[in-house]
Protein backbone atom coordinates (compact mmCIF):
# COMPACT_ATOMS: atom_id res chain seq x y z
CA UNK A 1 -85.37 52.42 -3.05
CA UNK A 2 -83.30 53.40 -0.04
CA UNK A 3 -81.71 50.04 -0.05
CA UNK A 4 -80.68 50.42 -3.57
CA UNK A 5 -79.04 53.70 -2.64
CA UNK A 6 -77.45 52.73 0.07
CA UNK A 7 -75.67 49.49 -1.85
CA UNK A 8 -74.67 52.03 -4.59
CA UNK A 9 -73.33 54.73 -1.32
CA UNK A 10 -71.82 51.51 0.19
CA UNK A 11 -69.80 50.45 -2.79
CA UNK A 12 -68.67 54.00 -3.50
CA UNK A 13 -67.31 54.34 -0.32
CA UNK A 14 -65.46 51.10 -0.47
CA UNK A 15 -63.87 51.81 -3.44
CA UNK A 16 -63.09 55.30 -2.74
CA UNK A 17 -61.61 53.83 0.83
CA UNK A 18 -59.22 51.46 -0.67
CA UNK A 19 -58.06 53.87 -3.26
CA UNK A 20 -57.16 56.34 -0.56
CA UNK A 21 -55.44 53.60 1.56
CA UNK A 22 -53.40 52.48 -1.69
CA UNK A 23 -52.26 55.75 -2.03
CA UNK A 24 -50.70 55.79 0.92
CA UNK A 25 -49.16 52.08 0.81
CA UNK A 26 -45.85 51.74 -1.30
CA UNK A 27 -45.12 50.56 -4.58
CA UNK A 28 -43.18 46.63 -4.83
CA UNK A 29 -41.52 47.96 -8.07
CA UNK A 30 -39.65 51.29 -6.42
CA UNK A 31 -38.86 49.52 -3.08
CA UNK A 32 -37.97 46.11 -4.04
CA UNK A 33 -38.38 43.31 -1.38
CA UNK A 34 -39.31 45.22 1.00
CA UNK A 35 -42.34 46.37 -0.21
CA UNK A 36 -44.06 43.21 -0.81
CA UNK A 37 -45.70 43.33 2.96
CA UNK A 38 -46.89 47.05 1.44
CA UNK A 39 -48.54 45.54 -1.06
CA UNK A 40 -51.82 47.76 -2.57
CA UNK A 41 -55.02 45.90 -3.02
CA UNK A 42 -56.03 47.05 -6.45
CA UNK A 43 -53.46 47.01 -9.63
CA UNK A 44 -55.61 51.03 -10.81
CA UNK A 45 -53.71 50.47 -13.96
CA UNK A 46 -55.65 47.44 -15.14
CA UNK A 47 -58.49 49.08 -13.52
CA UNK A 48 -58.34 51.84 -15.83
CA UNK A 49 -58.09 50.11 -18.47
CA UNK A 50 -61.08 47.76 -17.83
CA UNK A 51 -63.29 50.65 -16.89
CA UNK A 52 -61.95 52.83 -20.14
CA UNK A 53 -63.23 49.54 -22.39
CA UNK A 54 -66.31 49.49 -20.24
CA UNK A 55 -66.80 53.27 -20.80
CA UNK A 56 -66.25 52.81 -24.76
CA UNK A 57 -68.32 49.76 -25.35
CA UNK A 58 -71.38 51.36 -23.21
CA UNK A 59 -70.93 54.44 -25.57
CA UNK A 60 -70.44 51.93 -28.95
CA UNK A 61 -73.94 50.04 -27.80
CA UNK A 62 -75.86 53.52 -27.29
CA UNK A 63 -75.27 54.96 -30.27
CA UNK A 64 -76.21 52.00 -32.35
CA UNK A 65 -79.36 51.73 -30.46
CA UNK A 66 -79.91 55.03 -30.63
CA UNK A 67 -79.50 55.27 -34.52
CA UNK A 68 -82.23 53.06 -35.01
């Protein structure tokens, strides 16, 4: 059990790390050229999107197996 937590702590942490550290990097679109060595790691946009779907579809499949 504590392994399983600790994966689950471990990926939290690495996702909240790299959100933090592409917070702080610059965006290619507002600096041009220049910013393509500032490059973030994660595109959050698509991100959000994929996790909203995820989010809706999860909800979709529990209420259909929970109206049976």
């Amino acid at each position: 059990m504590r392994m399983f937590l600790g994966m689950i702590l471990g990926a939290l942490l690495l996702a909240c790390s790299v959100y933090v550290y592409d917070s702080m990097q610059t965006s290619s679109v507002a600096n041009g050229e220049v910013a393509t060595t500032n490059r973030t790691i994660v595109n959050w946009d698509v991100a959000k999107a994929d996790w909203e779907a995820l989010r809706d579809r999860a909800h979709k499949d529990w209420v259909r197996i929970s109206s049976k």
